[in-house]
C-alpha atoms as a PDB file:
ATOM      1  CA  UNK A   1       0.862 -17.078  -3.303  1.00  0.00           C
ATOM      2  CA  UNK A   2      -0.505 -13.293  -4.242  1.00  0.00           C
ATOM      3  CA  UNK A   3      -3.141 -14.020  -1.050  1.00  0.00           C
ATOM      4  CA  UNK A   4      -0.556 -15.671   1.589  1.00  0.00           C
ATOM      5  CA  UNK A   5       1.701 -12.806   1.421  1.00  0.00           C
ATOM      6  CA  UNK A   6      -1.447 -10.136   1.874  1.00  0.00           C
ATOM      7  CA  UNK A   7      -2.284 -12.447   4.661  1.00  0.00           C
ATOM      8  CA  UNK A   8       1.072 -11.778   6.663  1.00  0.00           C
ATOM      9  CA  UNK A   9      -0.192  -8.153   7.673  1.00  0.00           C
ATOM     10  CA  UNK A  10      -3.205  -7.118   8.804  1.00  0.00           C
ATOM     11  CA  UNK A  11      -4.634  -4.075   9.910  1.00  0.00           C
ATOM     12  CA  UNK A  12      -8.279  -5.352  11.311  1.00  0.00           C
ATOM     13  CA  UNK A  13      -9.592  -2.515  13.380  1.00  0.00           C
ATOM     14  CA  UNK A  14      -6.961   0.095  12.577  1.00  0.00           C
ATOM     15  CA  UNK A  15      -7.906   3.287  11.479  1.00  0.00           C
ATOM     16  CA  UNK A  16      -5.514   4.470   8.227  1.00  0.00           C
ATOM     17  CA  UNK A  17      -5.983   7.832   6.720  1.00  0.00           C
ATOM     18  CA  UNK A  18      -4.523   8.150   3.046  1.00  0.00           C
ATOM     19  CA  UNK A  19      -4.151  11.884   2.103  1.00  0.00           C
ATOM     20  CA  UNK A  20      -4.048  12.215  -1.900  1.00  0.00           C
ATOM     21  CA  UNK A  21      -5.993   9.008  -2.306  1.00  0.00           C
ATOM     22  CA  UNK A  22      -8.116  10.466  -5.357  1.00  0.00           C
ATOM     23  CA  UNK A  23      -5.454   8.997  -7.539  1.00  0.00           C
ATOM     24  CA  UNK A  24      -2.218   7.067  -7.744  1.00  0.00           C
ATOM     25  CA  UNK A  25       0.118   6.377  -4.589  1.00  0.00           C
ATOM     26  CA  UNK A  26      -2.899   7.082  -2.283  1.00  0.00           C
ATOM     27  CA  UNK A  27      -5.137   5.468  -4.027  1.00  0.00           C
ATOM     28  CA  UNK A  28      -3.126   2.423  -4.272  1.00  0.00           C
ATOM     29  CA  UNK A  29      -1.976   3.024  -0.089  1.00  0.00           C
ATOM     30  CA  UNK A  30      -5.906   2.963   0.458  1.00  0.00           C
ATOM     31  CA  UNK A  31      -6.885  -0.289  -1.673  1.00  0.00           C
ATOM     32  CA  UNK A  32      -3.951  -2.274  -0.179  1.00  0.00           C
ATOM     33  CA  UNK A  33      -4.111  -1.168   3.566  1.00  0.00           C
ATOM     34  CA  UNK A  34      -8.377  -2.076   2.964  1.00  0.00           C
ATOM     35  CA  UNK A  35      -7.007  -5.360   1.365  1.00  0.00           C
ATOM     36  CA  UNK A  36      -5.335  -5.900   5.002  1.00  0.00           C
ATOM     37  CA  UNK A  37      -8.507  -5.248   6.913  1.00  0.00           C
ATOM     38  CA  UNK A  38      -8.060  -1.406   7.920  1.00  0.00           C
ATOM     39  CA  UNK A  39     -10.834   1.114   7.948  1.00  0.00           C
ATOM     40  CA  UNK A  40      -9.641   3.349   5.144  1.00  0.00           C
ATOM     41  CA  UNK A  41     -10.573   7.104   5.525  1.00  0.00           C
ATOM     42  CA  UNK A  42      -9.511   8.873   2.281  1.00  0.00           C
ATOM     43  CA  UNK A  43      -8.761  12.499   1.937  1.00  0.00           C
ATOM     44  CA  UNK A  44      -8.317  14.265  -1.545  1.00  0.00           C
ATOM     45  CA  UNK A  45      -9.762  17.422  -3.135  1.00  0.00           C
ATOM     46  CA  UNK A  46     -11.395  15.246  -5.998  1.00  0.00           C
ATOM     47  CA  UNK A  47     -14.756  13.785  -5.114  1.00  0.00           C
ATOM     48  CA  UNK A  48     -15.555  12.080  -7.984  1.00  0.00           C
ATOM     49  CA  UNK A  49     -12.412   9.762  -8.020  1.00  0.00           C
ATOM     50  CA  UNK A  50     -12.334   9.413  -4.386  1.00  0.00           C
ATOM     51  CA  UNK A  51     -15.925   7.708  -4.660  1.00  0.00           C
ATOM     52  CA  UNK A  52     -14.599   5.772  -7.353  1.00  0.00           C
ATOM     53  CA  UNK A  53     -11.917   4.430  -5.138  1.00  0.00           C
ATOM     54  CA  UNK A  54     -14.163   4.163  -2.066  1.00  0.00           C
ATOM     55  CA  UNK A  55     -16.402   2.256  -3.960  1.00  0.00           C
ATOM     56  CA  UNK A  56     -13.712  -0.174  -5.219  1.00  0.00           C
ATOM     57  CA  UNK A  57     -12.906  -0.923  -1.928  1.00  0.00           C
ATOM     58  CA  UNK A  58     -16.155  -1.508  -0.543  1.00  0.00           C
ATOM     59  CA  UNK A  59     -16.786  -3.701  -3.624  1.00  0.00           C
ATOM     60  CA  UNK A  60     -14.057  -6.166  -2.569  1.00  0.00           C
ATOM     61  CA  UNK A  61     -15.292  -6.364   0.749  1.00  0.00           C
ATOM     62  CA  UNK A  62     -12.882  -3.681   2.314  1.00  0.00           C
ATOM     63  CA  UNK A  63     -14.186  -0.959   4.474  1.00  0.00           C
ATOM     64  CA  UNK A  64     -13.742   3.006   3.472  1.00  0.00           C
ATOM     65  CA  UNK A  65     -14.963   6.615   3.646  1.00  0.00           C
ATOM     66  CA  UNK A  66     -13.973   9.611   1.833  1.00  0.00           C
ATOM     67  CA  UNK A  67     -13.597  12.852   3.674  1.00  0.00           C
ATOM     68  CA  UNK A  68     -13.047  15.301   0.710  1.00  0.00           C
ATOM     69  CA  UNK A  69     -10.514  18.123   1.984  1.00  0.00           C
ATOM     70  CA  UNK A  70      -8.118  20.580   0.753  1.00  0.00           C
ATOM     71  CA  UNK A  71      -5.297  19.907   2.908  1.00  0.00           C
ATOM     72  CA  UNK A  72      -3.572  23.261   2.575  1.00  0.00           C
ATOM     73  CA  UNK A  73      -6.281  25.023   4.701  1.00  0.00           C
ATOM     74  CA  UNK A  74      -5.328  24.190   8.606  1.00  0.00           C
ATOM     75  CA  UNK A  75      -9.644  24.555   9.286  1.00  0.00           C
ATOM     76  CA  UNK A  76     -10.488  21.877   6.662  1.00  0.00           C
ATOM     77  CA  UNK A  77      -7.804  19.592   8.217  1.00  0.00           C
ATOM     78  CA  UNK A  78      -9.270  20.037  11.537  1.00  0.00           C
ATOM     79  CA  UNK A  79     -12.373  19.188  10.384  1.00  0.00           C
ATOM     80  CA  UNK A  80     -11.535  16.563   8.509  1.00  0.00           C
ATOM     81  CA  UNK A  81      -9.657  14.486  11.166  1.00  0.00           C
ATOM     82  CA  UNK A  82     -12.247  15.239  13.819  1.00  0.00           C
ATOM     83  CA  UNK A  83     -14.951  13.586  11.389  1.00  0.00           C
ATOM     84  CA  UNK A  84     -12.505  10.403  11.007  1.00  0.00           C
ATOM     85  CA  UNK A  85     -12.503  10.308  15.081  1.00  0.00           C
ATOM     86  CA  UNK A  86     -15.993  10.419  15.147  1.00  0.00           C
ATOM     87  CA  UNK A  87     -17.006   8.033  12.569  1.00  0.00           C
ATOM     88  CA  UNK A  88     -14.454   5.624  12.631  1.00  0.00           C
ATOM     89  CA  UNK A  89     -12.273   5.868  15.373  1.00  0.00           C
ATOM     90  CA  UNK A  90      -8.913   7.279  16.612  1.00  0.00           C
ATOM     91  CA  UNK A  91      -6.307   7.513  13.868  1.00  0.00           C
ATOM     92  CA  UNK A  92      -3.511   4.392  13.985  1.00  0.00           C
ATOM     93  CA  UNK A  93      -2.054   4.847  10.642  1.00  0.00           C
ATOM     94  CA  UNK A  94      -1.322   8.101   8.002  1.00  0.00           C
ATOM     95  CA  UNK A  95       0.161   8.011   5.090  1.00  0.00           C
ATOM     96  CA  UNK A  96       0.568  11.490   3.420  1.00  0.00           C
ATOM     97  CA  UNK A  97       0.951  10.854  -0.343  1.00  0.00           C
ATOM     98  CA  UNK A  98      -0.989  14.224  -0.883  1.00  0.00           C
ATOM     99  CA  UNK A  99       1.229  16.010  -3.419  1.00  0.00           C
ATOM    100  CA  UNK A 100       1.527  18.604  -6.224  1.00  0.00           C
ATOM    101  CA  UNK A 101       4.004  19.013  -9.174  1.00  0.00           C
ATOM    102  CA  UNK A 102       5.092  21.670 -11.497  1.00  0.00           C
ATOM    103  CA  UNK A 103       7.859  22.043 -13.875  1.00  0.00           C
ATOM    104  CA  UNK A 104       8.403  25.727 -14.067  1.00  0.00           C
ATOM    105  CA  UNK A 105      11.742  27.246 -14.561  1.00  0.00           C
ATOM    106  CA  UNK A 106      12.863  30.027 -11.523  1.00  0.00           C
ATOM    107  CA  UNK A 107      12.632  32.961 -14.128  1.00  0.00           C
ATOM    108  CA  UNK A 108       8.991  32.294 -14.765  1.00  0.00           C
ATOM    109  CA  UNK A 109       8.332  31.019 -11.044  1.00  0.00           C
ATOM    110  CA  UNK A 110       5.187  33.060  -9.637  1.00  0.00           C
ATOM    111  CA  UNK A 111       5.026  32.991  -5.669  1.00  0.00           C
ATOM    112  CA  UNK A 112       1.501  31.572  -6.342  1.00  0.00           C
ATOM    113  CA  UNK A 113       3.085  28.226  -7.666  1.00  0.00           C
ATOM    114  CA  UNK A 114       5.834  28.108  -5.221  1.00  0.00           C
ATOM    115  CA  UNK A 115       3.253  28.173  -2.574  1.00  0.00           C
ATOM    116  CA  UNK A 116       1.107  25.750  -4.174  1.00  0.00           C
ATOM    117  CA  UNK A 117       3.621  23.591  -4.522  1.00  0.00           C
ATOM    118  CA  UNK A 118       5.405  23.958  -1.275  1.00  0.00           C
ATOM    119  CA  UNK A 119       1.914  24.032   1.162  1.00  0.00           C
ATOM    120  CA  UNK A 120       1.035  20.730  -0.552  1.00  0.00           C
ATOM    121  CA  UNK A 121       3.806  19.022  -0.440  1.00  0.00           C
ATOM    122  CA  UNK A 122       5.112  20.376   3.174  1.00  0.00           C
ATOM    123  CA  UNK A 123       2.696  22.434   5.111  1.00  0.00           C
ATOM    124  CA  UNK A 124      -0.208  19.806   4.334  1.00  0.00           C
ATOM    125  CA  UNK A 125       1.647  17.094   4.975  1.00  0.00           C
ATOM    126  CA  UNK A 126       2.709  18.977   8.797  1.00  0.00           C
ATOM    127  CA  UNK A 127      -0.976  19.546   9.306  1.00  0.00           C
ATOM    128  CA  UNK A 128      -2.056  16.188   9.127  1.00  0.00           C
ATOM    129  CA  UNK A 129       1.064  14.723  11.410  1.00  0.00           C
ATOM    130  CA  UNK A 130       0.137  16.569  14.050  1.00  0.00           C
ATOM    131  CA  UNK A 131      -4.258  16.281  14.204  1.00  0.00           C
ATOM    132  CA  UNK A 132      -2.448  12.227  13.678  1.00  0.00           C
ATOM    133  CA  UNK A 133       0.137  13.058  17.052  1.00  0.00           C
ATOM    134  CA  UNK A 134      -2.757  14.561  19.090  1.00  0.00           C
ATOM    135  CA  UNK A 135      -4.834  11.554  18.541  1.00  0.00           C
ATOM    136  CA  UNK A 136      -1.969   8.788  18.547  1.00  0.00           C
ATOM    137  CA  UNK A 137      -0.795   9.933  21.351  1.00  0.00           C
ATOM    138  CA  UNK A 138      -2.841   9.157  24.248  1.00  0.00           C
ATOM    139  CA  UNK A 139      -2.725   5.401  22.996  1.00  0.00           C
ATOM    140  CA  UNK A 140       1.305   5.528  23.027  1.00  0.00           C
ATOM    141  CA  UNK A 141       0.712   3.942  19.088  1.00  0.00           C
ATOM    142  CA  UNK A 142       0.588   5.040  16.006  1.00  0.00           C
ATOM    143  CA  UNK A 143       2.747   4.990  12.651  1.00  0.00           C
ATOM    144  CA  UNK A 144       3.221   7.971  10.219  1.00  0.00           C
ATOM    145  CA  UNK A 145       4.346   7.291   6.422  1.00  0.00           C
ATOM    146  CA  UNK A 146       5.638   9.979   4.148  1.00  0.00           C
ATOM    147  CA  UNK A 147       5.781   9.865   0.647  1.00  0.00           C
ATOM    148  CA  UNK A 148       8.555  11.743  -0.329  1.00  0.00           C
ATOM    149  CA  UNK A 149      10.779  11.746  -3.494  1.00  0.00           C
ATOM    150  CA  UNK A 150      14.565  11.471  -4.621  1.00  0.00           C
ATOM    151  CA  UNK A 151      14.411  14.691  -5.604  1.00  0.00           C
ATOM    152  CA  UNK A 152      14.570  15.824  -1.906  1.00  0.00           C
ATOM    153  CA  UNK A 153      17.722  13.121  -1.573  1.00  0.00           C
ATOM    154  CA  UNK A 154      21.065  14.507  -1.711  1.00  0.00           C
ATOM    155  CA  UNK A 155      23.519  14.152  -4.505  1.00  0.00           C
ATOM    156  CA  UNK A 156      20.576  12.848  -6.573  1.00  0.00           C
ATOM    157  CA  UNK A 157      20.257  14.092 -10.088  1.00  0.00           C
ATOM    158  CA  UNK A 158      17.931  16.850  -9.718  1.00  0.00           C
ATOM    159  CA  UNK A 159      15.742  18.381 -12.823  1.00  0.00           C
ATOM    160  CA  UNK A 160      15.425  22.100 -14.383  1.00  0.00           C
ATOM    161  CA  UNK A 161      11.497  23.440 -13.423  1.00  0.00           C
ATOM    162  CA  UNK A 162      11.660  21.546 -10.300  1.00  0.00           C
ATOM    163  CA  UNK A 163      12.874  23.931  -7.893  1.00  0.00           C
ATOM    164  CA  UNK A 164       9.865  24.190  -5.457  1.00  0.00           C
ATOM    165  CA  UNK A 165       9.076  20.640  -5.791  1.00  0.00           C
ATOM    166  CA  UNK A 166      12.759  19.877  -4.755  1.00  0.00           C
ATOM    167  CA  UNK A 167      12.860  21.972  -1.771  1.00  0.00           C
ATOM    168  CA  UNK A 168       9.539  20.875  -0.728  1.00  0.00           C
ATOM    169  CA  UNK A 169      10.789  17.244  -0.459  1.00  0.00           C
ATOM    170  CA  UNK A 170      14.045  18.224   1.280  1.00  0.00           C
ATOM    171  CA  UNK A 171      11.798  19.596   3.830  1.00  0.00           C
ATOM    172  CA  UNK A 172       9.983  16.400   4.103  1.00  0.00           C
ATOM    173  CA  UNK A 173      12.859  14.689   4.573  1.00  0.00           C
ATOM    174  CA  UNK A 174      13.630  17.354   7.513  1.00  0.00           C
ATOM    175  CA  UNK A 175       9.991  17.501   8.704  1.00  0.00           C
ATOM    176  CA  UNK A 176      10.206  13.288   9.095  1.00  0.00           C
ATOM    177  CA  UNK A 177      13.492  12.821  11.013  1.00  0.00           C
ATOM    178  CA  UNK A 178      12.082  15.592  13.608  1.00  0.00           C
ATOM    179  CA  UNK A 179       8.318  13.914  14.030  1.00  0.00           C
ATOM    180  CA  UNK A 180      10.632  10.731  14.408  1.00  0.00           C
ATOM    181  CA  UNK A 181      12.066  12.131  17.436  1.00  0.00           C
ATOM    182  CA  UNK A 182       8.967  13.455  18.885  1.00  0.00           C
ATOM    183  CA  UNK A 183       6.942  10.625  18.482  1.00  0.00           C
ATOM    184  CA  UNK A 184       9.808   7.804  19.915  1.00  0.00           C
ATOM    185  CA  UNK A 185       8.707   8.917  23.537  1.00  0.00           C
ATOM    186  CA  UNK A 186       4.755   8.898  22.400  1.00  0.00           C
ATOM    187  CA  UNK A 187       5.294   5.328  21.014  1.00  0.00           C
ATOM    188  CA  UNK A 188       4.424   6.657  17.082  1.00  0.00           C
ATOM    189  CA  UNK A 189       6.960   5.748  14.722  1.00  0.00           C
ATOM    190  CA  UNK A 190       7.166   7.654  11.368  1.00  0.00           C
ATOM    191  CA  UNK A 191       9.396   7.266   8.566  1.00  0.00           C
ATOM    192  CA  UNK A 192       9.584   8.057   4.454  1.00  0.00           C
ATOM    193  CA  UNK A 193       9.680   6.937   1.340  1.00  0.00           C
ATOM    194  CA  UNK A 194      11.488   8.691  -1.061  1.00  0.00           C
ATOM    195  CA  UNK A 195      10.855   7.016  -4.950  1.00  0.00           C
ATOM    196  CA  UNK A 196      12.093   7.689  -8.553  1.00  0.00           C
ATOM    197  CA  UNK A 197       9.713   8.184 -10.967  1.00  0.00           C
ATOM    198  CA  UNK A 198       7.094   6.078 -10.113  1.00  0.00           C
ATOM    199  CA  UNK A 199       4.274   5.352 -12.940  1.00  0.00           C
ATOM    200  CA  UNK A 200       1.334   8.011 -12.106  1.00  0.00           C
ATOM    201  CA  UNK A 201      -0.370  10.625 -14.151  1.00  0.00           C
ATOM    202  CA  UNK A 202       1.494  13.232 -11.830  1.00  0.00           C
ATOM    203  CA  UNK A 203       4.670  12.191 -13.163  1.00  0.00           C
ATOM    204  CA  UNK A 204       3.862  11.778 -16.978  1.00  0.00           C
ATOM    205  CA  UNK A 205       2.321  15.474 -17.153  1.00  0.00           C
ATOM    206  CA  UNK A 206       5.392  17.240 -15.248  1.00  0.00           C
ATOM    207  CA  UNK A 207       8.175  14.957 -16.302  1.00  0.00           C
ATOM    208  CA  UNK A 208       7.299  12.692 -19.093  1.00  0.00           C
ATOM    209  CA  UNK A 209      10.681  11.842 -20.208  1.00  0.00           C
ATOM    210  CA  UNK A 210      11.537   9.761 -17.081  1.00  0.00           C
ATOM    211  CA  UNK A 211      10.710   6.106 -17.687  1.00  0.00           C
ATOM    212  CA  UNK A 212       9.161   4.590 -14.301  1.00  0.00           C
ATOM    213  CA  UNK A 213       9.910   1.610 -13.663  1.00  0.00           C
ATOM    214  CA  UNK A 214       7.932   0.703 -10.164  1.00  0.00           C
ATOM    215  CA  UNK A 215       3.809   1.165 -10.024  1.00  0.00           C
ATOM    216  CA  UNK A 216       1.863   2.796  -6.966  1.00  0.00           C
ATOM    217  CA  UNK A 217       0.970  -0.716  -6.471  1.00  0.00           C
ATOM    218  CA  UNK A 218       4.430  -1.786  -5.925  1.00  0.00           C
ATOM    219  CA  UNK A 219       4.974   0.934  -3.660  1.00  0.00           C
ATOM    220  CA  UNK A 220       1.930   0.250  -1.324  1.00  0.00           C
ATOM    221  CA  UNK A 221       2.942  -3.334  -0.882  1.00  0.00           C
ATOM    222  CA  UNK A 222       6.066  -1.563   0.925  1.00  0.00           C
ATOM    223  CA  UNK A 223       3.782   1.077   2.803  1.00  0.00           C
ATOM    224  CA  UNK A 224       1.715  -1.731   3.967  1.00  0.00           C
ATOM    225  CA  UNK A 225       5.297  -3.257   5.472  1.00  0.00           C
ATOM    226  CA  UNK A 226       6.399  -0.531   7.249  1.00  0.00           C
ATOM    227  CA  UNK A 227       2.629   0.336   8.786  1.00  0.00           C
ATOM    228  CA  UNK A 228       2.788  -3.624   9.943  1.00  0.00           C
ATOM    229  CA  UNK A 229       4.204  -4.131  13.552  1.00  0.00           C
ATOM    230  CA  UNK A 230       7.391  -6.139  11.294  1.00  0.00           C
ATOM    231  CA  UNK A 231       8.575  -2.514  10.124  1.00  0.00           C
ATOM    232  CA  UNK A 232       8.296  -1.742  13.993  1.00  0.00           C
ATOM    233  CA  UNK A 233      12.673  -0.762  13.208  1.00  0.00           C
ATOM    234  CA  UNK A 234      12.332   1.935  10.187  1.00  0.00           C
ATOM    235  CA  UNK A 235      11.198   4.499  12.480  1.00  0.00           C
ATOM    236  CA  UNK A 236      13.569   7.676  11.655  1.00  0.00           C
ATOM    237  CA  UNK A 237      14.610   6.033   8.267  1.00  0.00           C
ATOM    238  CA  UNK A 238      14.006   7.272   4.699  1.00  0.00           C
ATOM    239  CA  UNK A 239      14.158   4.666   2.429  1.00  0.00           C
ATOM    240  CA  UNK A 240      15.006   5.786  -1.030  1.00  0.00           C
ATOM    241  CA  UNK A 241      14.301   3.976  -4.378  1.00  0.00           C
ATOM    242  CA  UNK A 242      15.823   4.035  -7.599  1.00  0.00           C
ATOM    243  CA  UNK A 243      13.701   3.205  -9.888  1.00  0.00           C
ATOM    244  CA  UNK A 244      13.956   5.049 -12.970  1.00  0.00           C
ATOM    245  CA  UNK A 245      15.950   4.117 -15.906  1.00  0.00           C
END
């Protein structure tokens, strides 16, 4: 049954770029979107574990390449997407699950942590949608998925330590209603997720008293979804999951 249902999408020669696929959500984004025949380009400071994860992939018989890149600096993400064009072809799908967490209170907040936090979570994540808009858009096609978080929902419990975090997923919240509006007349759709605590390593070093209840696994299976021409309707929409106890 596992097999039919991966069998209902696929992405055979699409282009998806995972940001953050060293580990966790993109890692799990990049095995699954593989699994449903895409050529996987993965983007993450880490080396090491994004050869791991390349290699996984290539090992069931998907295709991938890693394009190590810190996605903070605008010249690296340039780069970066101009090698993917090259290589493998004109980007069709992102997902940005790049993403950076700290639990530090505002009195001991340095502006060197803020902006960590904030030009990883936000300003990377603008980057890469628009090197993705000035190559979907000459092809009218593309889809965009952010990963974003219910702490940037409203009236959601929010945490002490997590005030950059928090404002950085408001803003990607923001940041993915606009691009939804800009890309309806270029024919790319984009659209968020925003989770509870999901189970990554991320989460159990910054919050490790919230009990996650969905995997990054469990939350690719829906990327994968909404990338497929079926989630063709969530364009604009930011689909929010509780899933913490």
């Amino acid at each position: 049954m596992e097999s039919e249902k991966k069998m209902d999408i696929s992405f055979i020669g699409k282009v998806a770029v995972v940001t953050g696929a060293s580990s966790g959500i993109g890692a799990a984004a990049a095995k699954a979107l593989a699994n449903a025949g895409a050529k996987v380009a993965l983007i993450a400071r880490r080396v090491d574990l994004l050869r791991e994860n390349a290699a996984s992939i290539l090992a069931a018989g998907g295709s991938a390449a890693i394009f190590p890149a810190d996605i903070t600096a605008p010249e690296e993400v340039r780069q970066v997407f101009s090698e993917i064009q090259q290589e493998l072809g004109s980007v069709d799908i992102l997902i940005n699950a790049a993403g950076f967490l700290a639990n530090v209170p505002l009195l001991e907040m340095t502006v060197e942590i803020w902006d960590q936090i904030i030009n990883t979570n936000l300003r990377g994540m603008m980057l890469c949608c628009q090197l993705a808009f000035q190559q979907m858009a000459p092809r009218k096609s593309g889809v965009i998925i952010n990963i974003s978080s219910l702490s940037g929902v409203k009236n959601v419990e929010k945490f002490p330590g997590l005030s950059a975090y928090t404002a950085s997923k408001f803003g990607v919240a923001g940041l993915t209603e606009a691009l939804a509006v800009e890309g309806r007349p270029l024919g790319i759709r984009v659209a968020a997720i925003s989770p509870g605590a999901v189970d990554t390593l991320m989460l159990r070093q910054a919050a490790p008293t919230l009990k996650p209840m969905i995997t990054p696994e469990d939350l690719a299976e829906l990327i994968v979804y909404m990338a497929g021409g079926t989630g063709w309707f969530l364009s604009g929409t930011n689909i929010e999951l509780f899933t913490n106890n």
